[in-house]
N, C-alpha and C. Protein backbone atom coordinates (compact mmCIF):
# COMPACT_ATOMS: atom_id res chain seq x y z
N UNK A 1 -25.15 -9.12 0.59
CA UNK A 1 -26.42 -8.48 0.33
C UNK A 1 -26.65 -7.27 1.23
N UNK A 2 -26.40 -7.28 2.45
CA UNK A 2 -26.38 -6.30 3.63
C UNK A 2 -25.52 -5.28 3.24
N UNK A 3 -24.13 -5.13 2.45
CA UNK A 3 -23.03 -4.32 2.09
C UNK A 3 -23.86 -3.52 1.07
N UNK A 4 -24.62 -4.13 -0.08
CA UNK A 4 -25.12 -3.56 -1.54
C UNK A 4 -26.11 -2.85 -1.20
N UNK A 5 -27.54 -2.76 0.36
CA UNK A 5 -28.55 -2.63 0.21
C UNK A 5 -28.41 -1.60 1.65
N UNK A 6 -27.55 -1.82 2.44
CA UNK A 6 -27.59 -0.40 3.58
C UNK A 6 -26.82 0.75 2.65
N UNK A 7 -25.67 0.18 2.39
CA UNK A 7 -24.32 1.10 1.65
C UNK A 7 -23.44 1.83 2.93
N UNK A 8 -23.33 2.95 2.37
CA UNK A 8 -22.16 3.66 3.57
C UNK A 8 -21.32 3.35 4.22
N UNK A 9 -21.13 3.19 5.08
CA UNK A 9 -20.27 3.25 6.26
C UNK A 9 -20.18 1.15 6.25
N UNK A 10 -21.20 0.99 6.65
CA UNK A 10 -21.80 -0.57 6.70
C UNK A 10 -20.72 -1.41 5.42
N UNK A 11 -21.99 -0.84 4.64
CA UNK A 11 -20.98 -1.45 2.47
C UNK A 11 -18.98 -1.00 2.65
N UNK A 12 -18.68 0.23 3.18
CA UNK A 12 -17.09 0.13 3.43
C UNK A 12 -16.35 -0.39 4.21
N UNK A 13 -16.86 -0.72 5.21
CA UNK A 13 -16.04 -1.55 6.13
C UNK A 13 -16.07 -3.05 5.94
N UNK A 14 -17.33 -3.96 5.44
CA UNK A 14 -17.74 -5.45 5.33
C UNK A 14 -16.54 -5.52 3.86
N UNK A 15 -16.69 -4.31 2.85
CA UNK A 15 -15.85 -4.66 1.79
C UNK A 15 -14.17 -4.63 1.79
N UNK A 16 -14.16 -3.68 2.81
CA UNK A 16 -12.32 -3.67 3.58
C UNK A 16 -12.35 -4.82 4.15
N UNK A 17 -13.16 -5.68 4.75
CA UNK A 17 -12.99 -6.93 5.18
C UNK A 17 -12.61 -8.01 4.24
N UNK A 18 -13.43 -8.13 3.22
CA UNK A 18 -13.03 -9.11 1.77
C UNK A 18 -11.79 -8.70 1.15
N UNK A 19 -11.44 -6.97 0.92
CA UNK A 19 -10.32 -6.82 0.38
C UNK A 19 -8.79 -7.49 1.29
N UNK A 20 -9.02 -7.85 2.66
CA UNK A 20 -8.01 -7.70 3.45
C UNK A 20 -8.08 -9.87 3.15
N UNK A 21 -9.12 -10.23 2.98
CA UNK A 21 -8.67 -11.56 3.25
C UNK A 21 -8.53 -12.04 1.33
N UNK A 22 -9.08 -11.36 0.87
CA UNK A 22 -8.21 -11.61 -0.70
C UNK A 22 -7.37 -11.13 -0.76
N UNK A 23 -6.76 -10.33 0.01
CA UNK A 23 -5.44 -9.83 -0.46
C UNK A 23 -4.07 -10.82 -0.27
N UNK A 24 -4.46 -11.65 0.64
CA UNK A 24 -3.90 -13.11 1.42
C UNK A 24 -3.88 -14.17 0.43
N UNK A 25 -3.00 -15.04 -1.20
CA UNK A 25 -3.11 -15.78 -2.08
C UNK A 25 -4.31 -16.97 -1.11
N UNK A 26 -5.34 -17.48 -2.18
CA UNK A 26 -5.48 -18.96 -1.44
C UNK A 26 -4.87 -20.15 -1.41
N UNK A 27 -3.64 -20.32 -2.27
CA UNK A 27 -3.16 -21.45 -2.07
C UNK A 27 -2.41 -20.85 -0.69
N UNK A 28 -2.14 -20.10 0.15
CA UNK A 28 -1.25 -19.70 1.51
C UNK A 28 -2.42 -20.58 2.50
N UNK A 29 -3.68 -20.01 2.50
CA UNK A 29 -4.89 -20.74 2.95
C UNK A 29 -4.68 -21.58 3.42
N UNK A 30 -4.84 -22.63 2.08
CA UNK A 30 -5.19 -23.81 2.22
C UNK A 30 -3.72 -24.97 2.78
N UNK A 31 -2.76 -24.32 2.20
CA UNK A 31 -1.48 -24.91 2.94
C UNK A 31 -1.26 -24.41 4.19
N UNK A 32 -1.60 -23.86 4.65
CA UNK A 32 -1.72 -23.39 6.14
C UNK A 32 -2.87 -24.58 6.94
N UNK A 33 -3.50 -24.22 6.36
CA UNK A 33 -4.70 -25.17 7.03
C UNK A 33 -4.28 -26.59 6.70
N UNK A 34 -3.85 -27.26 5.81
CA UNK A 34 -3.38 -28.42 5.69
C UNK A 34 -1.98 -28.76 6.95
N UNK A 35 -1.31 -27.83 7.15
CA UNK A 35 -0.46 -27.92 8.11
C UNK A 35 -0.71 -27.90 9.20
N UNK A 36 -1.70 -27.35 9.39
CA UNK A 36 -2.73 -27.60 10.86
C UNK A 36 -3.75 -28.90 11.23
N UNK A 37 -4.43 -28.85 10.01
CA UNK A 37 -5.21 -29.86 10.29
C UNK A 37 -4.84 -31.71 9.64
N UNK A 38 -3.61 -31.18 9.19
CA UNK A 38 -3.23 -32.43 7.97
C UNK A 38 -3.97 -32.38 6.74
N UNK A 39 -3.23 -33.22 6.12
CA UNK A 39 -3.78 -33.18 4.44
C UNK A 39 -4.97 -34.09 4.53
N UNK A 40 -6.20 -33.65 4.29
CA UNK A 40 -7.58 -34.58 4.44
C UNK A 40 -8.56 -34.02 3.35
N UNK A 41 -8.60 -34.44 2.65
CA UNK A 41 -10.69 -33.61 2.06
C UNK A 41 -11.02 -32.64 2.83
N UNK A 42 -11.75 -32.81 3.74
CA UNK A 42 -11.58 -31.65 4.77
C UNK A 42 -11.13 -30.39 4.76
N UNK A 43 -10.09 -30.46 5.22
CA UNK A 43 -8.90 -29.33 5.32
C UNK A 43 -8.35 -29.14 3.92
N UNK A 44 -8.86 -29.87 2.52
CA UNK A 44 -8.55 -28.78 1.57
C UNK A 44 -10.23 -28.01 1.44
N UNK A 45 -11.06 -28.59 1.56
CA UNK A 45 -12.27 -27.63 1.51
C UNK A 45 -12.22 -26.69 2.04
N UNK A 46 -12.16 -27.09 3.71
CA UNK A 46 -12.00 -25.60 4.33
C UNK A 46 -11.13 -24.26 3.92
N UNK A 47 -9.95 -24.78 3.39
CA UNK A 47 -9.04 -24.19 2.80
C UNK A 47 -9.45 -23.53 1.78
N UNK A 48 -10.30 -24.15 0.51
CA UNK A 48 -10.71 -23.58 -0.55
C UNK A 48 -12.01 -22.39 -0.43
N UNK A 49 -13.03 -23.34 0.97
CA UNK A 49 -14.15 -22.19 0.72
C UNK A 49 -13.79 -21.30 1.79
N UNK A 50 -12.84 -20.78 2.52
CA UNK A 50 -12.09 -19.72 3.49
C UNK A 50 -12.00 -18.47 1.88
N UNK A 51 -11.42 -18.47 0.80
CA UNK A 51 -11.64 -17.90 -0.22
C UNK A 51 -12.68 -17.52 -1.28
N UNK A 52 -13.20 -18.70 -1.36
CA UNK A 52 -14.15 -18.76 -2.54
C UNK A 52 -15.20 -17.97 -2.37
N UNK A 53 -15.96 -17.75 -1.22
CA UNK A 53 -16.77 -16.94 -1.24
C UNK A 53 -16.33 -15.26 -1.78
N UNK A 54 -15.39 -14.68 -1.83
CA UNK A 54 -14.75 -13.49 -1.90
C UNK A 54 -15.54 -13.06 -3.00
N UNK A 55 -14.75 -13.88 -4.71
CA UNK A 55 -16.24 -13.35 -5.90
C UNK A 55 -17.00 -13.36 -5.70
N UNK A 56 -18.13 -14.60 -5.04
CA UNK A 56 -19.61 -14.61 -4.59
C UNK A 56 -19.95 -13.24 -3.91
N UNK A 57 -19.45 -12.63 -2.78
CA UNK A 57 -20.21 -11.52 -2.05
C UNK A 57 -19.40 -10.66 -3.01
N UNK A 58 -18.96 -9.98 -3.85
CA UNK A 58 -18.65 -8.78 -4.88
C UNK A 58 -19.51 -8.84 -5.50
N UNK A 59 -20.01 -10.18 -6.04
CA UNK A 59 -20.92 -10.25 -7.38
C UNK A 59 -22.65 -9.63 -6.70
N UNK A 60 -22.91 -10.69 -5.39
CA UNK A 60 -23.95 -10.04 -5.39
C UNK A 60 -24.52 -8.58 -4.19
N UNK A 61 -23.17 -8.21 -4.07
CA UNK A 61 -23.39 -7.04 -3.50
C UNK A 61 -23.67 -5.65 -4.63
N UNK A 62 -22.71 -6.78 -5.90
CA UNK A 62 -22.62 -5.37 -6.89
C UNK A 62 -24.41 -5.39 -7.46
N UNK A 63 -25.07 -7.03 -7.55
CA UNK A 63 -26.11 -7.15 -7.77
C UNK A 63 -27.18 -5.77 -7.18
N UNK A 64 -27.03 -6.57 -5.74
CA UNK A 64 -28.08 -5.90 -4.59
C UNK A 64 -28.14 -4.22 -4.95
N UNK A 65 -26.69 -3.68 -5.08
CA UNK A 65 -26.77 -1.99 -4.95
C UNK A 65 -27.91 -1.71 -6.64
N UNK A 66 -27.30 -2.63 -7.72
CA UNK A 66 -28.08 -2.40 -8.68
C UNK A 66 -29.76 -2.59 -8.63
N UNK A 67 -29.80 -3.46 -7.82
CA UNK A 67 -31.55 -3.99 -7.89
C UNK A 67 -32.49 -3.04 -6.80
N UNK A 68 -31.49 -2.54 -5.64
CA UNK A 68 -32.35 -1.89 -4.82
C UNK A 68 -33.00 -0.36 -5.27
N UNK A 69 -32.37 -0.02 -6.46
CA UNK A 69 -32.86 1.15 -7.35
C UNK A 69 -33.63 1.06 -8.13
N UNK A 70 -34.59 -0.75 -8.62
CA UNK A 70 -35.80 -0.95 -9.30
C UNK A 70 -36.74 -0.78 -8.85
N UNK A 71 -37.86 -0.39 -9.70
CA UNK A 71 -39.23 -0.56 -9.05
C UNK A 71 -39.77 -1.19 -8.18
N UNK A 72 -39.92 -2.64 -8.54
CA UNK A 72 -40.08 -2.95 -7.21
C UNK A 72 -39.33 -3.23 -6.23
N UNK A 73 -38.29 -2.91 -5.89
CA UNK A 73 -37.99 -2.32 -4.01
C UNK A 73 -38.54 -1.40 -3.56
N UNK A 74 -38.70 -0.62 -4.53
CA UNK A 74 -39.62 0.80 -4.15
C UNK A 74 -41.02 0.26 -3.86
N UNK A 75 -41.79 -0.67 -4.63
CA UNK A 75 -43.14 -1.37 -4.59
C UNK A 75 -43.04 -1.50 -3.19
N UNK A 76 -42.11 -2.73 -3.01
CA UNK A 76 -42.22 -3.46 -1.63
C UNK A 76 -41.88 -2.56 -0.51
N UNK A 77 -40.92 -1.04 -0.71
CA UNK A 77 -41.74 -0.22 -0.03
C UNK A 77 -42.62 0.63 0.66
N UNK A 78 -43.26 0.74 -0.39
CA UNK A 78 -44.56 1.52 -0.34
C UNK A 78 -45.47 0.51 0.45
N UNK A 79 -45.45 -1.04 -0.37
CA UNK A 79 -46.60 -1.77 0.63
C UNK A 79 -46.40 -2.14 1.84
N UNK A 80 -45.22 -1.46 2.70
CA UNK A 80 -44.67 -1.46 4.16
C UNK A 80 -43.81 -2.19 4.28
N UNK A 81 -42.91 -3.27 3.35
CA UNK A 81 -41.89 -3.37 3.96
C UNK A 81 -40.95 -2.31 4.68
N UNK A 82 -41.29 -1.41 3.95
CA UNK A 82 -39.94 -0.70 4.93
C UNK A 82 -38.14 -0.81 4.51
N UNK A 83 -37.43 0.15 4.88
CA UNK A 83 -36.33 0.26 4.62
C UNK A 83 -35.10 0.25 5.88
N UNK A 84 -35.69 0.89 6.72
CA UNK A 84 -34.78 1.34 7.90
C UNK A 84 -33.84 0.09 8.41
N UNK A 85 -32.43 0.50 8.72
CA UNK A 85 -31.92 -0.24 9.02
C UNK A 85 -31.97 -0.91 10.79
N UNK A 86 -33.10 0.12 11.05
CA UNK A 86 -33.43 -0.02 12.66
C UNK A 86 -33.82 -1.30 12.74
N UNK A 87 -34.93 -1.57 11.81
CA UNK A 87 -35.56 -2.86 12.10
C UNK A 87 -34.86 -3.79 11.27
N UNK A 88 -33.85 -4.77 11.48
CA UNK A 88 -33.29 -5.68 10.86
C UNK A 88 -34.18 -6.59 10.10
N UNK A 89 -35.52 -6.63 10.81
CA UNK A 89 -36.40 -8.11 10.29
C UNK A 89 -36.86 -7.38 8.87
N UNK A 90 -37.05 -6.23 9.12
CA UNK A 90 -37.72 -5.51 7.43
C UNK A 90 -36.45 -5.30 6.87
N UNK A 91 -35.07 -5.16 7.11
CA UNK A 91 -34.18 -5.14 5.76
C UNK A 91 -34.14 -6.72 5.81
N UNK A 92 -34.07 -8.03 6.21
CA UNK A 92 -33.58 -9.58 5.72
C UNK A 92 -35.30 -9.04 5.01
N UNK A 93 -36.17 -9.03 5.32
CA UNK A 93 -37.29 -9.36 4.32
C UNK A 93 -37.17 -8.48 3.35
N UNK A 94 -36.96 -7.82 3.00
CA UNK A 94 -36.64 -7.07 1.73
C UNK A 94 -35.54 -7.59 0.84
N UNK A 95 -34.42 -7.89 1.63
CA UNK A 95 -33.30 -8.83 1.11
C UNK A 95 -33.49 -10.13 0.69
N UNK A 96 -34.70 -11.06 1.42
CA UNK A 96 -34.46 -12.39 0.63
C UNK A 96 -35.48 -12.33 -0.02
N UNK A 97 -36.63 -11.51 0.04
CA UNK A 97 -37.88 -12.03 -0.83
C UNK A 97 -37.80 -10.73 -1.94
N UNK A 98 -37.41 -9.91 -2.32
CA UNK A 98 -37.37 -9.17 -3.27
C UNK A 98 -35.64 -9.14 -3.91
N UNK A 99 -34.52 -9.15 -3.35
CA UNK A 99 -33.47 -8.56 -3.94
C UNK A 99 -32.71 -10.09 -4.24
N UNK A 100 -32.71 -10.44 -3.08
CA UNK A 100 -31.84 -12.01 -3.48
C UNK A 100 -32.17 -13.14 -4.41
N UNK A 101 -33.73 -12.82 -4.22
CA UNK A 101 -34.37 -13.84 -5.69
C UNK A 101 -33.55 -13.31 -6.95
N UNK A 102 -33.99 -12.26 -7.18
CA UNK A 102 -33.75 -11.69 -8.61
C UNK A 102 -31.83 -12.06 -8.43
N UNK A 103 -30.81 -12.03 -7.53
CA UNK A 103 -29.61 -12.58 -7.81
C UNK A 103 -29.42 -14.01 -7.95
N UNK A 104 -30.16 -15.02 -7.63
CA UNK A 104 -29.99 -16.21 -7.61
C UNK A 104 -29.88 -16.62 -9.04
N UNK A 105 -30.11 -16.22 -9.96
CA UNK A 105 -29.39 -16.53 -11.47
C UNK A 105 -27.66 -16.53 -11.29
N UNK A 106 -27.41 -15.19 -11.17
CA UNK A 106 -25.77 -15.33 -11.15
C UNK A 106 -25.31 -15.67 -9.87
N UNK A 107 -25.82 -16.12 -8.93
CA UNK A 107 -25.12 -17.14 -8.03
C UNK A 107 -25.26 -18.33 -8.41
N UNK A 108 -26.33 -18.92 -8.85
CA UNK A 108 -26.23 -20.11 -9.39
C UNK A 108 -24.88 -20.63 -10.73
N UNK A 109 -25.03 -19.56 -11.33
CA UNK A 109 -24.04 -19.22 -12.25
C UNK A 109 -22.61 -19.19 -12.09
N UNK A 110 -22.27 -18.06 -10.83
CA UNK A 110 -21.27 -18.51 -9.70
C UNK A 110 -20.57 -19.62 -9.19
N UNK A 111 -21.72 -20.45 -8.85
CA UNK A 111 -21.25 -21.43 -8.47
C UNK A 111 -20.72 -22.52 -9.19
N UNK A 112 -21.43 -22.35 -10.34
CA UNK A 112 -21.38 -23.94 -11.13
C UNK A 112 -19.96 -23.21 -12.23
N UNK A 113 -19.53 -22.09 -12.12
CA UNK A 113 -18.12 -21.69 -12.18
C UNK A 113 -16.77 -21.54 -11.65
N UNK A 114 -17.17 -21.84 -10.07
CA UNK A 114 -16.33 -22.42 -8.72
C UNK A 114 -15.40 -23.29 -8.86
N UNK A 115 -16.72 -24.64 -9.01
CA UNK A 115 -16.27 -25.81 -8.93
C UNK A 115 -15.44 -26.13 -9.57
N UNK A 116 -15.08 -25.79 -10.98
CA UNK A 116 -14.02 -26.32 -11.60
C UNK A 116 -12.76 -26.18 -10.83
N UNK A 117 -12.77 -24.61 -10.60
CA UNK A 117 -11.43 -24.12 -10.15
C UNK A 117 -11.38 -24.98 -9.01
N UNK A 118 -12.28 -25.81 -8.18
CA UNK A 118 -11.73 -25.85 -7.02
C UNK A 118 -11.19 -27.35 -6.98
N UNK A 119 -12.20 -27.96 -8.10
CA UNK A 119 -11.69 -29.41 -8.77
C UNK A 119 -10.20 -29.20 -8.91
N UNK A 120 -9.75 -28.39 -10.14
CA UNK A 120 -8.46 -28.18 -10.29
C UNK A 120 -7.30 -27.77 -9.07
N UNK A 121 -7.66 -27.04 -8.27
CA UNK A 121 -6.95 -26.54 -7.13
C UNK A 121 -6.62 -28.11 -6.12
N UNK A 122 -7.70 -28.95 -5.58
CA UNK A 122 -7.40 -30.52 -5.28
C UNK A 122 -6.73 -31.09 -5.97
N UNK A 123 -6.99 -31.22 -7.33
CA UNK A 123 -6.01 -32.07 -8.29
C UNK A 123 -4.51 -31.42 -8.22
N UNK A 124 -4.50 -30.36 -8.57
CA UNK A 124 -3.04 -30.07 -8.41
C UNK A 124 -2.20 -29.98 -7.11
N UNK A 125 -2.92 -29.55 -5.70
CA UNK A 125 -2.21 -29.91 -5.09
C UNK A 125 -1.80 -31.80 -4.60
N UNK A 126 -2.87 -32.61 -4.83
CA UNK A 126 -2.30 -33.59 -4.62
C UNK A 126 -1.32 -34.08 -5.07
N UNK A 127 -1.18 -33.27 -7.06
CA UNK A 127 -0.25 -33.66 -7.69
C UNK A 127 1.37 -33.55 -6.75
N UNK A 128 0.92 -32.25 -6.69
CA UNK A 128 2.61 -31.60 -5.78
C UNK A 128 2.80 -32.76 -5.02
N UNK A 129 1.73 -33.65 -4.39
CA UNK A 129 2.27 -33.98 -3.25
C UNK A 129 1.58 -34.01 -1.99
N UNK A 130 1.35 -32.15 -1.70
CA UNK A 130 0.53 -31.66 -0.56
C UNK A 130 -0.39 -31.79 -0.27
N UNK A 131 -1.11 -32.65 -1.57
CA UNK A 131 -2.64 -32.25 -0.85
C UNK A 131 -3.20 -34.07 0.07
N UNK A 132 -4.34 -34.96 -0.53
CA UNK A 132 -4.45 -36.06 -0.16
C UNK A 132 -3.17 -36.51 0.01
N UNK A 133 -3.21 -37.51 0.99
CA UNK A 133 -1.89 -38.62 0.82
C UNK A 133 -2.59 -40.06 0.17
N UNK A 134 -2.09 -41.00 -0.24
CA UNK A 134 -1.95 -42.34 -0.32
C UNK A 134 -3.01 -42.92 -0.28
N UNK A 135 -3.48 -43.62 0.88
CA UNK A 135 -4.84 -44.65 0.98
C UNK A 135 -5.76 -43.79 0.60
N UNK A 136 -6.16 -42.47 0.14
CA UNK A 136 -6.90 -42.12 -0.19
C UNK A 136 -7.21 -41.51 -1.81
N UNK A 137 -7.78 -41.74 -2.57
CA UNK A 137 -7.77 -41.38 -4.29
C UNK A 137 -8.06 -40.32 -4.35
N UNK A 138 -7.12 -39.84 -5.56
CA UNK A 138 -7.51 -38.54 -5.91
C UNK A 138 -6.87 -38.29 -7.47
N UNK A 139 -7.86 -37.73 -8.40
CA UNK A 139 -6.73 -37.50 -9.94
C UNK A 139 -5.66 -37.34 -9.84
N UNK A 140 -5.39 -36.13 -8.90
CA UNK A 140 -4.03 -35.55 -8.84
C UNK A 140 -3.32 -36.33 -8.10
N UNK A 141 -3.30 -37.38 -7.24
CA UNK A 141 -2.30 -38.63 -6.74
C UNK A 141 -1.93 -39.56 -8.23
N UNK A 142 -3.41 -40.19 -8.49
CA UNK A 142 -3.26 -40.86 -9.54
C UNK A 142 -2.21 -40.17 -10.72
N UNK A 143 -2.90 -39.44 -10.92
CA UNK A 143 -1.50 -38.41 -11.91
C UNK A 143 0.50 -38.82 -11.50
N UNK A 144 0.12 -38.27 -10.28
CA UNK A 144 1.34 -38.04 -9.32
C UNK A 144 2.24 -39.58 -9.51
N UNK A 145 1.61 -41.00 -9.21
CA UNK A 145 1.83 -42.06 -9.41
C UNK A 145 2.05 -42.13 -10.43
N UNK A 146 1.51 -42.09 -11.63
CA UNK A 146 1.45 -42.59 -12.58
C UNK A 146 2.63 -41.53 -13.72
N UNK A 147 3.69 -40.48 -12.78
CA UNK A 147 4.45 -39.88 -13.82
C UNK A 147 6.08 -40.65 -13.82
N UNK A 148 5.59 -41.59 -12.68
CA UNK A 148 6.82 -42.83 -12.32
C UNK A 148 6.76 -43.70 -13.82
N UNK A 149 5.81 -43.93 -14.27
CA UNK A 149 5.54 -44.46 -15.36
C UNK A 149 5.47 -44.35 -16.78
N UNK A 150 5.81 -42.86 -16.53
CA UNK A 150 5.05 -42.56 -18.15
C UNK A 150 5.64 -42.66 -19.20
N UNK A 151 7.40 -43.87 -18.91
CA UNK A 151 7.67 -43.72 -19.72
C UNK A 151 7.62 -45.56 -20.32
N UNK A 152 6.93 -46.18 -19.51
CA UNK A 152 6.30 -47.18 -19.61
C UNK A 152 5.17 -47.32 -20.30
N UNK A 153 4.35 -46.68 -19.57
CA UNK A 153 2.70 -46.77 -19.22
C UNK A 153 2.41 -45.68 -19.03
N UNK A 154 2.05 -45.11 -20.35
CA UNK A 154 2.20 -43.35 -20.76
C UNK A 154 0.48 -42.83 -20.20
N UNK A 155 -0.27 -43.74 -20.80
CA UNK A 155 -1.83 -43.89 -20.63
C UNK A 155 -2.43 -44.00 -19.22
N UNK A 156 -1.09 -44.54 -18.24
CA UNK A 156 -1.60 -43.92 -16.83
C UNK A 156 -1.45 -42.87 -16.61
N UNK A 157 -0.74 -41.91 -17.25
CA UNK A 157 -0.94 -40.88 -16.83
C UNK A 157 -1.87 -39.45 -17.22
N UNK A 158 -2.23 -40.53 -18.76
CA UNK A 158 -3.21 -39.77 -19.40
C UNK A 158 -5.06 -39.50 -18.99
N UNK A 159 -5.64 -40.78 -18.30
CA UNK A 159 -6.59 -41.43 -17.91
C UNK A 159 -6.88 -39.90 -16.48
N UNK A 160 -6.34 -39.78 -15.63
CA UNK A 160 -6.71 -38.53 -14.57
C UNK A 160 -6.65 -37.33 -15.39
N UNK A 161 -5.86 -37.10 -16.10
CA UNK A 161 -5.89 -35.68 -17.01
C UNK A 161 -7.21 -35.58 -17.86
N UNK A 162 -7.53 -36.94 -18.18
CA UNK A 162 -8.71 -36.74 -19.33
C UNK A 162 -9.84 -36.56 -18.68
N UNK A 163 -9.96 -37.37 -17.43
CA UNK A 163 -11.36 -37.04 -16.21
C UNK A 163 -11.21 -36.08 -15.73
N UNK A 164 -10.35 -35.37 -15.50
CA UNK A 164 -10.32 -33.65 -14.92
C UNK A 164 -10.80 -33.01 -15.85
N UNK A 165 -10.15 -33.14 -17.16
CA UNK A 165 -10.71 -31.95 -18.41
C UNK A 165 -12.04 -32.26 -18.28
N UNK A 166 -12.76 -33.51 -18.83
CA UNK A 166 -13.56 -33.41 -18.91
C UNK A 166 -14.88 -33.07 -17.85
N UNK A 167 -14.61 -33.49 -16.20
CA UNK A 167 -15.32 -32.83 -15.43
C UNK A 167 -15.52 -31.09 -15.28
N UNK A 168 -14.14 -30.18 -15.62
CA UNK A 168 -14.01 -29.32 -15.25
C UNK A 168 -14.83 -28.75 -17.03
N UNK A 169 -14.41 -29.45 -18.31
CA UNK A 169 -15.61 -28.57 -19.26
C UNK A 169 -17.23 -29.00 -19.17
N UNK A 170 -17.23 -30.17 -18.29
CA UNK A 170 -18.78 -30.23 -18.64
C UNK A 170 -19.46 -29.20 -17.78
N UNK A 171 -18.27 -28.93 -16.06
CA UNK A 171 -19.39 -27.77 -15.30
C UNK A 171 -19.02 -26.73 -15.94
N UNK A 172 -18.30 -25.92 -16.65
CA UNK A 172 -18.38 -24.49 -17.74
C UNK A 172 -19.12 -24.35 -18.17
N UNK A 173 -19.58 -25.58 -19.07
CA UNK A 173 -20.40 -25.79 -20.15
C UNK A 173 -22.25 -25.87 -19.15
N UNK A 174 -22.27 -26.17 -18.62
CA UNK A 174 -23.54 -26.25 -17.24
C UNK A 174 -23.48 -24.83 -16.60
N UNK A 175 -22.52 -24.02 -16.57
CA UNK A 175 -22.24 -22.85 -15.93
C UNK A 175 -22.73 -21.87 -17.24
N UNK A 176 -22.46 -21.85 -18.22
CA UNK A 176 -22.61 -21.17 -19.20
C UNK A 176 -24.14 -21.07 -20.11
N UNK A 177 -24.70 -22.42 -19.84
CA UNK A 177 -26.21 -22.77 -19.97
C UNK A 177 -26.80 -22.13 -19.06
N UNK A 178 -26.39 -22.39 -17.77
CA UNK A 178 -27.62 -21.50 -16.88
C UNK A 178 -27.42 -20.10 -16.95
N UNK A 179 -26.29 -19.47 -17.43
CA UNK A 179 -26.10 -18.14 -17.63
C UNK A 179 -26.87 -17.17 -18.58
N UNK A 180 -27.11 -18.49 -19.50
CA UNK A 180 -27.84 -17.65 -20.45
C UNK A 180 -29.91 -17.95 -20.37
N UNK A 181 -29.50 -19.14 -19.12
CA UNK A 181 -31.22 -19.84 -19.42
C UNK A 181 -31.51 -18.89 -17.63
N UNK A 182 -30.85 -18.01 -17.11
CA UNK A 182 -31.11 -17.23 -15.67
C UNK A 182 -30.96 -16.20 -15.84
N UNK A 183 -30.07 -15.48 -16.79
CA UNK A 183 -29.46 -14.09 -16.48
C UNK A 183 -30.69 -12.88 -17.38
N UNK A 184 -31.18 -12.33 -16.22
CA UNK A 184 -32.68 -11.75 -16.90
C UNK A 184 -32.04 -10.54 -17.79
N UNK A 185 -30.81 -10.31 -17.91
CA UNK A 185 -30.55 -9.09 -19.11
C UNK A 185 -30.11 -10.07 -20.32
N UNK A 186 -29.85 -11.16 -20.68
CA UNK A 186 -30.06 -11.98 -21.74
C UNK A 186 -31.02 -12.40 -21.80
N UNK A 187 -32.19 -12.86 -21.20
CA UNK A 187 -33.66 -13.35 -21.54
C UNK A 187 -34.54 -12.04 -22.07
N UNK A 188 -34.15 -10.88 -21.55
CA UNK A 188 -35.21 -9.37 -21.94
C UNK A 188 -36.12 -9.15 -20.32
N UNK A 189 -36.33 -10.03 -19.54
CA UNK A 189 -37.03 -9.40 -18.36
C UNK A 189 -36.02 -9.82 -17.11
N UNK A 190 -36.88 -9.33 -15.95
CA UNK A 190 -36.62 -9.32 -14.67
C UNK A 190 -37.30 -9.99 -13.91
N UNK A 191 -36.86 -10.33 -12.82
CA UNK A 191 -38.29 -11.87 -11.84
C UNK A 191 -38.17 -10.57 -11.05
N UNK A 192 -39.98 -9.98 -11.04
CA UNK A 192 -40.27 -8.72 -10.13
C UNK A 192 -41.39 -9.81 -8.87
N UNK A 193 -40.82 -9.78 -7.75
CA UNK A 193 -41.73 -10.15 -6.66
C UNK A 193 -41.64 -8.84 -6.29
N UNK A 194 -42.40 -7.97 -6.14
CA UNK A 194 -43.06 -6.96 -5.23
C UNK A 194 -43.91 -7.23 -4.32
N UNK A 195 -44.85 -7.85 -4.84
CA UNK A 195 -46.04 -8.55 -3.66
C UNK A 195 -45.22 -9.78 -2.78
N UNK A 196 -46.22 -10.03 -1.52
CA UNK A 196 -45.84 -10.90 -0.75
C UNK A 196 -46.63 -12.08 -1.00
């Protein structure tokens, strides 16, 4: 939000920062960090959200630069918030009560588009192997176990595949609802807080 709403100098360097740690794959991440910290829940989260944020701050920086050119930022200027980057407390108040509301549609949106990938990213590495070990459950173990079998007991291996699909379409499908029940250029308006 700080990158989209100072710009310049500020917005090029915070965004050379994201370009330099996406430029790094996340599965390197998270197997790095698993090698450090061991294979745990944990240390694949950390692993996953060390990345994940990367789309999140593009999306709403690209937001912020767009919204800080509406009316009301200009409103909430005029009635003294203020702009200057001198006073930090008047750009966060300008940032969370006028610019970040109006993004919280497509972060919400964001997010509930994450999760799948990151569902899938656990499942498959456990599959490999790398990710959970053993005493602990996971689709992608269960999977993993159950390809000892499949030529037995084909349906163990079907049972984790079918709970992944279906967790990973119901949040799309939840991701894609709020997209269209938040995103104020498909509804026809804008959530204008100008006033305090």
């Amino acid at each position: 939000g700080i990158a989209g709403y100072v710009g310049g100098k500020v917005d090029m360097i915070m965004m050379r920062v994201v370009d330099i740690i996406y430029s790094v794959p996340s599965m390197l991440y998270i197997v790095l960090i698993m090698l450090i910290f061991g294979a745990s829940v944990v240390s694949i989260m950390l692993g996953i959200s060390i990345t994940c944020w990367i789309d999140m701050a593009r999306i709403v920086r690209q937001q912020v630069k767009s919204l800080k050119e509406q009316e009301f930022t200009m409103a909430a200027f005029v009635l003294g918030a203020g702009s200057s980057i001198i006073c930090p407390i008047v750009l966060i108040r300008i940032l969370l009560k006028h610019l970040l509301i109006n993004t919280m549609g497509q972060i919400i949106v964001t997010v509930t588009l994450m999760v799948p990938q990151a569902i899938f990213t656990e499942a498959w590495l456990s599959f490999l192997g790398v990710g959970i070990s053993a005493p602990m459950a996971s689709w992608g173990t269960l999977a993993q176990d159950a390809r000892e079998l499949i030529m037995t007991y084909p349906m163990q291996t079907v049972y984790p595949m079918i709970a992944i699909c279906i967790t990973i379409f119901s949040f799309n499908f939840v991701g894609e609802g709020l997209e269209k029940a938040l995103d104020p250029k498909i509804r026809g308006d804008l959530y204008e807080f100008a006033g305090d």
